[in-house]
C-alpha atoms as a PDB file:
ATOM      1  CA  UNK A   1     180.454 -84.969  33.866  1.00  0.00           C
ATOM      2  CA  UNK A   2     183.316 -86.825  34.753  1.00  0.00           C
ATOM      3  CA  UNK A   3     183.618 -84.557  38.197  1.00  0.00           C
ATOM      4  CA  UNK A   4     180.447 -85.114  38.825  1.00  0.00           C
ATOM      5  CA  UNK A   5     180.757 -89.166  38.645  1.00  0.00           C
ATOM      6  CA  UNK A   6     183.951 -88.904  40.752  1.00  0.00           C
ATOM      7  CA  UNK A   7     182.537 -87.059  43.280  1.00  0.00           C
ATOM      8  CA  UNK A   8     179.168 -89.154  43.745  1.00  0.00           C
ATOM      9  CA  UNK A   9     181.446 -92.067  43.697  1.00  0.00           C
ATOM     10  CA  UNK A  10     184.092 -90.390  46.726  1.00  0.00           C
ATOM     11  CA  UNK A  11     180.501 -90.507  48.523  1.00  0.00           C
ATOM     12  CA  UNK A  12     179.684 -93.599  47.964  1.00  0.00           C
ATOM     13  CA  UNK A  13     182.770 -94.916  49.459  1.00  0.00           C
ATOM     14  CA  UNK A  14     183.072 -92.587  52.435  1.00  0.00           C
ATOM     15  CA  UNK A  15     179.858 -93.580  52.928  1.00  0.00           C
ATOM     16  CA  UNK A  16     179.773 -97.758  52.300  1.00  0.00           C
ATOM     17  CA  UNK A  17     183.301 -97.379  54.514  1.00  0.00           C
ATOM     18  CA  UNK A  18     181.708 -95.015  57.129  1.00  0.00           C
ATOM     19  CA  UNK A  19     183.636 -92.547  57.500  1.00  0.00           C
ATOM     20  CA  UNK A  20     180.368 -90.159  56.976  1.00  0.00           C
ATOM     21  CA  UNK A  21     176.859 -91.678  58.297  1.00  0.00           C
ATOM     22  CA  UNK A  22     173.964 -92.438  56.538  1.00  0.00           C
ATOM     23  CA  UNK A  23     172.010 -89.056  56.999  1.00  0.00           C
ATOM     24  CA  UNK A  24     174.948 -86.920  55.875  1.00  0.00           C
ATOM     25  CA  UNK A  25     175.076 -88.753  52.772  1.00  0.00           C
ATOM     26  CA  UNK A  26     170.800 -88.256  52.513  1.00  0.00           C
ATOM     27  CA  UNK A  27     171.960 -84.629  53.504  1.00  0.00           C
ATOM     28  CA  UNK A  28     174.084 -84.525  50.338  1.00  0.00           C
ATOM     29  CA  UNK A  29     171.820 -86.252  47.934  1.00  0.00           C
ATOM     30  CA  UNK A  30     169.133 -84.163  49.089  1.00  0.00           C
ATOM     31  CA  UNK A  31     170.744 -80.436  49.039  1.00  0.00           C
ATOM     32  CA  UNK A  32     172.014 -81.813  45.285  1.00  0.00           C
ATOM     33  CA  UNK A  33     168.516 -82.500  43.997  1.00  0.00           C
ATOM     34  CA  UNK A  34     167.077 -79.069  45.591  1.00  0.00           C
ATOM     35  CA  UNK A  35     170.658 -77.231  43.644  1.00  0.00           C
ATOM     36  CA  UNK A  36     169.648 -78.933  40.674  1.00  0.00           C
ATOM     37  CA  UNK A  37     165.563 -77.643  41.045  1.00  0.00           C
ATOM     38  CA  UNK A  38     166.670 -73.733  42.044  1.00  0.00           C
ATOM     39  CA  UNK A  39     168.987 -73.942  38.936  1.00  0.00           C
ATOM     40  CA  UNK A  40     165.489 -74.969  36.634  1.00  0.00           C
ATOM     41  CA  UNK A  41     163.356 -72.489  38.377  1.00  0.00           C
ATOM     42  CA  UNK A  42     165.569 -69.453  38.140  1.00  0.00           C
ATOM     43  CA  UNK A  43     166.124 -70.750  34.168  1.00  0.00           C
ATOM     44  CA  UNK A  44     162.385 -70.709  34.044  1.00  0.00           C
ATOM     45  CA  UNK A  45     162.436 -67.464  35.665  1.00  0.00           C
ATOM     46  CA  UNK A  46     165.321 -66.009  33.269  1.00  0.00           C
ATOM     47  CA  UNK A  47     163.301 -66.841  29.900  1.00  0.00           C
ATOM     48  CA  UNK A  48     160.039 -65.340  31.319  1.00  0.00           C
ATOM     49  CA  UNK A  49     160.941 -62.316  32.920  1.00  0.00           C
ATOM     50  CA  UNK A  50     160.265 -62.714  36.599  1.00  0.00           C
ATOM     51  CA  UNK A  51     162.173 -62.171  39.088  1.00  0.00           C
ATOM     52  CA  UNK A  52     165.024 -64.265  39.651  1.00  0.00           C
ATOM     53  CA  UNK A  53     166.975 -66.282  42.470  1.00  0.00           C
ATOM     54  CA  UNK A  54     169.891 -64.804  43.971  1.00  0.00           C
ATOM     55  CA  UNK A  55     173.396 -65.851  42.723  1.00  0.00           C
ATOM     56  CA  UNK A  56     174.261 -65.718  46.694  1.00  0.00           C
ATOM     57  CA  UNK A  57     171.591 -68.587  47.369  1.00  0.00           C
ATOM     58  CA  UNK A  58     172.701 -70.586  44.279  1.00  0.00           C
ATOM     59  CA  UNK A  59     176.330 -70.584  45.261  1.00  0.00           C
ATOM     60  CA  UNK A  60     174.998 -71.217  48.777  1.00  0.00           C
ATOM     61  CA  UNK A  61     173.444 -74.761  47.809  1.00  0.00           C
ATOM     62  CA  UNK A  62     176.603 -75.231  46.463  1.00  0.00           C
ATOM     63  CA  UNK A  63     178.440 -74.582  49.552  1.00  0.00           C
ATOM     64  CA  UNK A  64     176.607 -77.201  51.435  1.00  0.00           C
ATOM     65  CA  UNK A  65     177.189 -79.910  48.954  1.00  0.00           C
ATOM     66  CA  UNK A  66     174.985 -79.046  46.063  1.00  0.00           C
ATOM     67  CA  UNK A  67     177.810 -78.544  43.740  1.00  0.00           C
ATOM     68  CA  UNK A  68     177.598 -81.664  41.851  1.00  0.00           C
ATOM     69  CA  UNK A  69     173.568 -80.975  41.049  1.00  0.00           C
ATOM     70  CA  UNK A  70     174.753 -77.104  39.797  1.00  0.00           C
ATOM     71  CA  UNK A  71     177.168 -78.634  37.574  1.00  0.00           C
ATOM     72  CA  UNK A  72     174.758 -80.945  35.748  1.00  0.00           C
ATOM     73  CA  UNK A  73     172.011 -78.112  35.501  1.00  0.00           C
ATOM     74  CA  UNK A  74     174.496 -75.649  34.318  1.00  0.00           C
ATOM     75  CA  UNK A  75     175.781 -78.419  31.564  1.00  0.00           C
ATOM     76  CA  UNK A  76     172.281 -79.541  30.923  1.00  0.00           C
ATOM     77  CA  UNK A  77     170.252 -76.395  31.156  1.00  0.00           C
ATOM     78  CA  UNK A  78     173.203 -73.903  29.566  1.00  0.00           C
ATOM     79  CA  UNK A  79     172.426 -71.625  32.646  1.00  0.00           C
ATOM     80  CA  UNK A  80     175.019 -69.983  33.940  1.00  0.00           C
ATOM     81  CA  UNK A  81     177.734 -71.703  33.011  1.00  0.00           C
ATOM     82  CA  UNK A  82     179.381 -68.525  30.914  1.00  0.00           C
ATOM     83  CA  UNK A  83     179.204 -65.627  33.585  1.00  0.00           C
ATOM     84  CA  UNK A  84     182.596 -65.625  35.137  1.00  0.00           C
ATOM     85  CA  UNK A  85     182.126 -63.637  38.337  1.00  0.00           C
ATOM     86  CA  UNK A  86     179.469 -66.506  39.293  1.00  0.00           C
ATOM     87  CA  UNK A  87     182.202 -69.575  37.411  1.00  0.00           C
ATOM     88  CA  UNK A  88     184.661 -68.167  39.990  1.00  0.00           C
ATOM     89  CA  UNK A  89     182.617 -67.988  43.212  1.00  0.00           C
ATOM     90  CA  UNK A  90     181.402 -71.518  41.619  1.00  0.00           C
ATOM     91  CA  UNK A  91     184.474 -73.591  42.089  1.00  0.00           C
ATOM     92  CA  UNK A  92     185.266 -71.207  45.304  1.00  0.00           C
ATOM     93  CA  UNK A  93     182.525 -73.216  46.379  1.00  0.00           C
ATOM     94  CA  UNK A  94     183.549 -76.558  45.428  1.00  0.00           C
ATOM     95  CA  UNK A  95     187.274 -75.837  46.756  1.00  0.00           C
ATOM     96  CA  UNK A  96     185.568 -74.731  50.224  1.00  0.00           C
ATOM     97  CA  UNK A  97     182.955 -77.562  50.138  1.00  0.00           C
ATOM     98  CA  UNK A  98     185.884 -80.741  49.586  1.00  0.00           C
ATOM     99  CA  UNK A  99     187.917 -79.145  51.909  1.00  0.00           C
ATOM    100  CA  UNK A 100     185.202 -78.754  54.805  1.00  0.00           C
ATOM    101  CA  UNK A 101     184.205 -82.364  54.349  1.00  0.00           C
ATOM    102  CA  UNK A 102     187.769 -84.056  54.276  1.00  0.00           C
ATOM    103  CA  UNK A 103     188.773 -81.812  56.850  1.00  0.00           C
ATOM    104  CA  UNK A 104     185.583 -83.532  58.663  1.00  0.00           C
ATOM    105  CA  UNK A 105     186.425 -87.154  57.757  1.00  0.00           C
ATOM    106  CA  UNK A 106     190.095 -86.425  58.259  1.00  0.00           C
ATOM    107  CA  UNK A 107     189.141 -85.040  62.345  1.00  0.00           C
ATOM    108  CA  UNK A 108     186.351 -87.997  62.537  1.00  0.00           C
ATOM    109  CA  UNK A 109     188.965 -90.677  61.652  1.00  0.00           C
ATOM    110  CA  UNK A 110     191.948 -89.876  63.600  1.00  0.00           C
ATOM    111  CA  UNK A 111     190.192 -89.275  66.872  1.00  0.00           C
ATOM    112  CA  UNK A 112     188.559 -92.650  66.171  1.00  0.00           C
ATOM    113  CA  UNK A 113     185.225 -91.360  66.818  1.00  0.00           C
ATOM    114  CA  UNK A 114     181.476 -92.355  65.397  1.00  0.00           C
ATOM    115  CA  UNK A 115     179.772 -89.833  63.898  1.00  0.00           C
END
């Protein structure tokens, strides 16, 4: 939980400081919400037998900044938070996600540019 509360606040003040506009930090809000919502519905689908949603589109949302909403529905729901092939690609995830967006913040800020 305590990566989870770091990381919303790192947004907060990338954001308030803007160094990422407005609609990227919707963006990120958003894709978090819908991460946390695939991670119910396949749980739904996991106790009831029906068919479930791909591991590839779970560590997608990841990916594109739903990491933070996976990791509270995996501590909250107990889904999938003992598999180890999917804990691995999990934090591949997060590693590729924090890089891609400081690498972003790092290019917008030294070439002085708006978003």
């Amino acid at each position: 939980m305590l990566a989870i509360f770091l990381s919303i606040t790192y947004l907060l003040i990338l954001s308030f400081n803007q160094y990422i506009p407005t609609v990227l930090f919707i963006f990120i809000i958003s894709i978090n919400v819908l991460s946390f919502l695939f991670y119910l519905v396949d749980k739904y689908k996991a106790k009831n037998g029906y068919w479930r949603i791909k591991e590839k589109t779970l560590h997608f949302l990841s990916l594109l900044g739903g990491w933070p909403g996976a990791a509270v529905a995996q501590q909250w729901l107990k889904h999938k938070n003992i598999k180890k092939s999917f804990q691995i690609r999990y934090w591949l995830t997060i590693v590729a996600n924090i890089a891609m967006l400081t690498t972003l913040v790092y290019l917008s800020h030294t070439a002085n540019k708006q978003w």
